[in-house]
N, C-alpha and C. Protein backbone atom coordinates (compact mmCIF):
# COMPACT_ATOMS: atom_id res chain seq x y z
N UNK A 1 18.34 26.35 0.93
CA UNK A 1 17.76 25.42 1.88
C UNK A 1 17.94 24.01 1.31
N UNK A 2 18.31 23.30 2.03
CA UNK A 2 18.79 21.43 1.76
C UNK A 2 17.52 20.61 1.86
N UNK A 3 17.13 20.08 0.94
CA UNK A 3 16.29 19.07 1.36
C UNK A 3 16.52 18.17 2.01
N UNK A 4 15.43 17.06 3.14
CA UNK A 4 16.02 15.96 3.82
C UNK A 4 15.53 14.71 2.72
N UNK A 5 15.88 13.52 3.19
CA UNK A 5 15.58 12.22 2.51
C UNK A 5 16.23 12.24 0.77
N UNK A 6 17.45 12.86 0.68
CA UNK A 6 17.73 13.02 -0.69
C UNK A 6 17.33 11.44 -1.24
N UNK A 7 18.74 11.47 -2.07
CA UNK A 7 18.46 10.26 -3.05
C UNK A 7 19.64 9.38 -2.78
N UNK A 8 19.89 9.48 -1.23
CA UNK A 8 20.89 8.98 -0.99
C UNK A 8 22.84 9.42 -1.22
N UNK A 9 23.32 9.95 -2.17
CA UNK A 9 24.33 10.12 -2.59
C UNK A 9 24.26 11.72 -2.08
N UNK A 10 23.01 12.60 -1.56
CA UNK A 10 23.24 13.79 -0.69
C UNK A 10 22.91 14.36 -1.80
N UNK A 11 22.02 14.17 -3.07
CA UNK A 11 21.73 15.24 -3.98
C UNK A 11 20.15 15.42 -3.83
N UNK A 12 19.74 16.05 -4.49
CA UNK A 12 18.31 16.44 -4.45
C UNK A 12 17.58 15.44 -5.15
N UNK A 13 16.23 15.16 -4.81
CA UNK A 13 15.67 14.56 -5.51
C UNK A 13 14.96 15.48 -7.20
N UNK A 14 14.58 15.33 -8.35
CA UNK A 14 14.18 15.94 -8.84
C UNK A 14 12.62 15.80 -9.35
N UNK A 15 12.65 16.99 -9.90
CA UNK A 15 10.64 16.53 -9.84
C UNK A 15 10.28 15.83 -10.60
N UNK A 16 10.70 14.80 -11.50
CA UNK A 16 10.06 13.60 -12.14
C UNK A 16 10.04 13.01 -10.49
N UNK A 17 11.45 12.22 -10.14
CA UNK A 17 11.21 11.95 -9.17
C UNK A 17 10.14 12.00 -8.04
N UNK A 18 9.83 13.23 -7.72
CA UNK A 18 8.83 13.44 -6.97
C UNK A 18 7.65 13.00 -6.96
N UNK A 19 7.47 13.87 -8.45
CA UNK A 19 5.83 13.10 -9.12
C UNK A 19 5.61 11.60 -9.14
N UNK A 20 6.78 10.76 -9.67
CA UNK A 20 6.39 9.42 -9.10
C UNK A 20 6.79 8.78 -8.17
N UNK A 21 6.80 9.24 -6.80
CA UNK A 21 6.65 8.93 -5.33
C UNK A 21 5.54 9.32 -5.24
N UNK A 22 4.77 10.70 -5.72
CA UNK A 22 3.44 11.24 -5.37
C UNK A 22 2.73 10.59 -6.11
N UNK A 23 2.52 9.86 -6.93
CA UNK A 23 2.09 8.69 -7.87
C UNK A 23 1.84 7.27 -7.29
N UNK A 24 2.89 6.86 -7.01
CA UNK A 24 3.25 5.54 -6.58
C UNK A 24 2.36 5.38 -4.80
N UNK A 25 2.38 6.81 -4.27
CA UNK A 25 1.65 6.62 -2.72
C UNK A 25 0.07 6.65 -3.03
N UNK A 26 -0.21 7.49 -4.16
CA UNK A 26 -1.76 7.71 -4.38
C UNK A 26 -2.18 6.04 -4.85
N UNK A 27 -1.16 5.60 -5.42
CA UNK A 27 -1.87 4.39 -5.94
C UNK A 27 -1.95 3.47 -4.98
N UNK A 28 -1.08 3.07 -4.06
CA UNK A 28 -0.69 2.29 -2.92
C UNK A 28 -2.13 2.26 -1.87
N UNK A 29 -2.27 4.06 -1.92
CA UNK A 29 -3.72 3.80 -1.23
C UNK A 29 -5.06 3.64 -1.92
N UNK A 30 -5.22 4.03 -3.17
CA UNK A 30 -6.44 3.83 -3.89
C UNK A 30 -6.43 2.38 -4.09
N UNK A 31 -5.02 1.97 -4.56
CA UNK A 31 -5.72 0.13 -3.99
C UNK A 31 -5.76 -0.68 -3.27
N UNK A 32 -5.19 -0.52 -2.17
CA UNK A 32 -5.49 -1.01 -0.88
C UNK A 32 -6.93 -0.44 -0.67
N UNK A 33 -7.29 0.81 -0.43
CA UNK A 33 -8.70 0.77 -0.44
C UNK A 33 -9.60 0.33 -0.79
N UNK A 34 -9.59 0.23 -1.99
CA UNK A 34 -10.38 -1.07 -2.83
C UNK A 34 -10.26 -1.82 -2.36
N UNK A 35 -9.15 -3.13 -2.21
CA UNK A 35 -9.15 -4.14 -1.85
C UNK A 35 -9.44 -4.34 -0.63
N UNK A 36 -9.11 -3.40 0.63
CA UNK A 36 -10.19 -3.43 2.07
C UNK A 36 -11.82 -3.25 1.85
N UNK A 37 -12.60 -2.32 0.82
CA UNK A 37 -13.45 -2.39 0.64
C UNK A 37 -14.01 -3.93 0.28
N UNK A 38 -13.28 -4.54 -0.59
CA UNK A 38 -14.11 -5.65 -1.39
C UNK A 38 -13.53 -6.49 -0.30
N UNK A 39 -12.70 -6.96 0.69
CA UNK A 39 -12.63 -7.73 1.49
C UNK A 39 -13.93 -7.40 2.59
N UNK A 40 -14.09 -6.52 3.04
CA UNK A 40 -14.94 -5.66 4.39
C UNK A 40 -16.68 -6.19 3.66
N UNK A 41 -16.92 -6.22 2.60
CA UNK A 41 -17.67 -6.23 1.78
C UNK A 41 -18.61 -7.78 1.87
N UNK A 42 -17.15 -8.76 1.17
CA UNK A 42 -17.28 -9.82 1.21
C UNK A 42 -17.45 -10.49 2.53
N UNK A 43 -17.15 -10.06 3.81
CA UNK A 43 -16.91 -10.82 5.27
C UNK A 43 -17.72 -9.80 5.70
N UNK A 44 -18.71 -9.03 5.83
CA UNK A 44 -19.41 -8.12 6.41
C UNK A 44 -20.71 -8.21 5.40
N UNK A 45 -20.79 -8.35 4.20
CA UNK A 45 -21.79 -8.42 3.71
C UNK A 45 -23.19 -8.64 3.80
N UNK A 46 -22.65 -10.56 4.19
CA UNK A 46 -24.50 -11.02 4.68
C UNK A 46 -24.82 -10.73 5.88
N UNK A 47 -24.14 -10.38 6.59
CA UNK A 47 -24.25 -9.78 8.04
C UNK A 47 -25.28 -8.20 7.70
N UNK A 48 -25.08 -7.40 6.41
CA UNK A 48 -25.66 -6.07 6.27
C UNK A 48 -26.95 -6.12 5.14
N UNK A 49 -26.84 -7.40 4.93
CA UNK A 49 -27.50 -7.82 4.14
C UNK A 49 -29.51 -8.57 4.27
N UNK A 50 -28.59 -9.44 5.39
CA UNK A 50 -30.03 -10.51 5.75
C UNK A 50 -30.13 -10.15 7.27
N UNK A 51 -31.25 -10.71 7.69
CA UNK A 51 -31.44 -10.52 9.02
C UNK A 51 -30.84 -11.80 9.88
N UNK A 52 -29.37 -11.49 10.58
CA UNK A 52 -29.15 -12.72 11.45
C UNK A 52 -29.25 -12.25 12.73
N UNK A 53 -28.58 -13.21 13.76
CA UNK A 53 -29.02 -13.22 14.87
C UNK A 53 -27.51 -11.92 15.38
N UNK A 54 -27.86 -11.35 16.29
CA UNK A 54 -27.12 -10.15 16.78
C UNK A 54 -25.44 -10.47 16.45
N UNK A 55 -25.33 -11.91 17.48
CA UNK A 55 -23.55 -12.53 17.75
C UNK A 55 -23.25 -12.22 16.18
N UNK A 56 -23.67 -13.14 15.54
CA UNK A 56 -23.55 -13.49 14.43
C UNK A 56 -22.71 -12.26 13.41
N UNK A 57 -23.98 -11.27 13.38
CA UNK A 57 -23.93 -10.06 12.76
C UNK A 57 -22.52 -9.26 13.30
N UNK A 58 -22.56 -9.37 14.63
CA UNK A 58 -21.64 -8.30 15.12
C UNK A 58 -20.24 -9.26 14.99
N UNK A 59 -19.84 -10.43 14.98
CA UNK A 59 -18.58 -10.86 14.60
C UNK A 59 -18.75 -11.19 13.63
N UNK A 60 -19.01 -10.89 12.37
CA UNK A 60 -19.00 -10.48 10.84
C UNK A 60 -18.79 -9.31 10.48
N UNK A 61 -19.33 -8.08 11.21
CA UNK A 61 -18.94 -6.84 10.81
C UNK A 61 -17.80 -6.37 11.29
N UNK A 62 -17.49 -6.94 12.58
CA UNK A 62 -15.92 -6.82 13.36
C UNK A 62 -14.96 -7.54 12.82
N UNK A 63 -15.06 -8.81 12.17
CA UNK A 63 -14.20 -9.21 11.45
C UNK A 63 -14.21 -8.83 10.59
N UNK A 64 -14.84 -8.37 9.73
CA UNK A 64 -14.65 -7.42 8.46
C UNK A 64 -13.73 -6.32 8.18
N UNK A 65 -14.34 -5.81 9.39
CA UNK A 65 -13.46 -3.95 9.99
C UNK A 65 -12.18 -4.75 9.77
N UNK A 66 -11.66 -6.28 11.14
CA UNK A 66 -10.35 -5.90 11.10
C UNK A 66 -9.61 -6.49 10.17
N UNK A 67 -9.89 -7.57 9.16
CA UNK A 67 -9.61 -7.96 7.98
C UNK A 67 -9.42 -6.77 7.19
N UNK A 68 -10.07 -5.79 6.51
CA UNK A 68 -10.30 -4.72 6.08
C UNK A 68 -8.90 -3.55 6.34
N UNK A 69 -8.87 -3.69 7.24
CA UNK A 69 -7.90 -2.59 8.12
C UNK A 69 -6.30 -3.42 8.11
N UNK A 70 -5.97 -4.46 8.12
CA UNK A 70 -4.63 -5.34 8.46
C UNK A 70 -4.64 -5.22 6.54
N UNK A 71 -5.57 -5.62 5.70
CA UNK A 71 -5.32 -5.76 4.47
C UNK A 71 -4.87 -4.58 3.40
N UNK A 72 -5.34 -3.61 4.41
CA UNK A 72 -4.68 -1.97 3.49
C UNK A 72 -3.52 -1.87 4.14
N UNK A 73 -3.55 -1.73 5.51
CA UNK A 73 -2.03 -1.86 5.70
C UNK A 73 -0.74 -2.50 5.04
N UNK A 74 -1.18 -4.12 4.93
CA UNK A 74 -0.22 -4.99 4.27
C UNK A 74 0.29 -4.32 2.65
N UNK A 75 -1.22 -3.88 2.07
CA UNK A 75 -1.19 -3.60 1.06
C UNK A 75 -0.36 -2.56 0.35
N UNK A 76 -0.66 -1.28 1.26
CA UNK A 76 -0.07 -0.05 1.04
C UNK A 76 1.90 -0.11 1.30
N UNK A 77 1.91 -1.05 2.12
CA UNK A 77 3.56 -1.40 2.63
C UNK A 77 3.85 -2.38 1.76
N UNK A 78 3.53 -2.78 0.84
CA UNK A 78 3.83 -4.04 -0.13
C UNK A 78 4.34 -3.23 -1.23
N UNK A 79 2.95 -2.13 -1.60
CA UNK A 79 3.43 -1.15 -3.18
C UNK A 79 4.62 -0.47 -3.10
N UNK A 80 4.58 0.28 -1.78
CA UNK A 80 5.84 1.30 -1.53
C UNK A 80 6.71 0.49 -1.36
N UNK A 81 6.80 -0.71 -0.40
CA UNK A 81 8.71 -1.63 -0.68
C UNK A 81 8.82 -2.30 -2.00
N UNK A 82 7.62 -2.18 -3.21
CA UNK A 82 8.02 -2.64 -4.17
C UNK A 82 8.46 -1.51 -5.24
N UNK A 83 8.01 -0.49 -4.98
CA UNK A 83 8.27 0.79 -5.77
C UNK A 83 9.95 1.12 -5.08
N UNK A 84 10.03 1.07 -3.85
CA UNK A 84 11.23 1.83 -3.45
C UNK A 84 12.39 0.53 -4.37
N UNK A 85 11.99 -1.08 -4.03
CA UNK A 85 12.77 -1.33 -4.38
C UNK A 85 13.43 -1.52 -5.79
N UNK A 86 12.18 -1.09 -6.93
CA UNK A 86 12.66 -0.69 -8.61
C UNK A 86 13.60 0.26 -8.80
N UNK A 87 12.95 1.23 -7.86
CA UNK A 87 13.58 2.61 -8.03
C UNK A 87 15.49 2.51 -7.78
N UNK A 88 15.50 1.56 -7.25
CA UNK A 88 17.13 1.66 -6.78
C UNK A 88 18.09 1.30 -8.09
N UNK A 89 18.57 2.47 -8.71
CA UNK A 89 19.57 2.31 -9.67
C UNK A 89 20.49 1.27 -9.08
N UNK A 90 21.05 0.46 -10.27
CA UNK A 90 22.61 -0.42 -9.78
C UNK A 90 23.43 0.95 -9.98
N UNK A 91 24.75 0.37 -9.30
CA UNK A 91 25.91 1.34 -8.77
C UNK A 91 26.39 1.40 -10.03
N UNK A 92 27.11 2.52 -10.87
CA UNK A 92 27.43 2.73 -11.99
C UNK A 92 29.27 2.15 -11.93
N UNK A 93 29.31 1.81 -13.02
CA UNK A 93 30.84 1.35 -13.07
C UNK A 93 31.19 -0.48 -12.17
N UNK A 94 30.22 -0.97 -11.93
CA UNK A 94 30.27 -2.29 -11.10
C UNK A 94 29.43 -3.14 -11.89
N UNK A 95 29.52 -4.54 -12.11
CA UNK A 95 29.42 -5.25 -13.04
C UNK A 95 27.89 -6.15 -12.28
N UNK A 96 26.97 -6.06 -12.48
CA UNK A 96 25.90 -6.78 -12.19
C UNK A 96 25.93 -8.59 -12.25
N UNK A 97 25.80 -9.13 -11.64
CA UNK A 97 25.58 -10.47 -11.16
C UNK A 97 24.99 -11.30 -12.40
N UNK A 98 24.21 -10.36 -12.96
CA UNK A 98 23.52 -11.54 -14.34
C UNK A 98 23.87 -11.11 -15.88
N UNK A 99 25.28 -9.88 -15.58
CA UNK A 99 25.58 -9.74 -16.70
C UNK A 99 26.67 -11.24 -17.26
């Protein structure tokens, strides 16, 4: 059976490989989570905090949510195009630009 998404050149990926894609995604979301937490936190806070007036409260906790939510996104798509783009061996036998 063939795997899909090889490694490009049509070979298999191997399980170092694997493990750090399964690495690199766990982390992508454990810190984006964090960092939506402590954003959601910071812009939702005194809103959960003190007693304000309803408007107030409710476009603090809604801006929170969607600050919160756009910032894991950004986040999680930032680690993985920065991981995919380490991961890319130079072409073997071709002379690199800053040699």
């Amino acid at each position: 059976m063939r795997e899909h998404g090889g490694t490009g050149s049509g070979g298999r990926r191997g399980q170092a490989e694997r493990d750090a894609i399964t690495v690199e995604i766990g982390y992508a979301l454990c810190s984006a989570a964090f960092a939506a937490a402590v954003v959601f936190g910071a812009a939702a806070g005194p809103a959960l905090l003190f007693a304000l007036p309803g408007a107030v409260e409710t476009v603090l906790v809604r801006g929170g949510g969607v600050l919160a939510g756009v910032l894991f996104a950004v986040r999680t798509v930032s680690v993985l195009v920065r991981f995919r783009r380490a991961a890319q061996p130079s072409q073997p036998g071709r002379t690199s630009p800053d040699s």
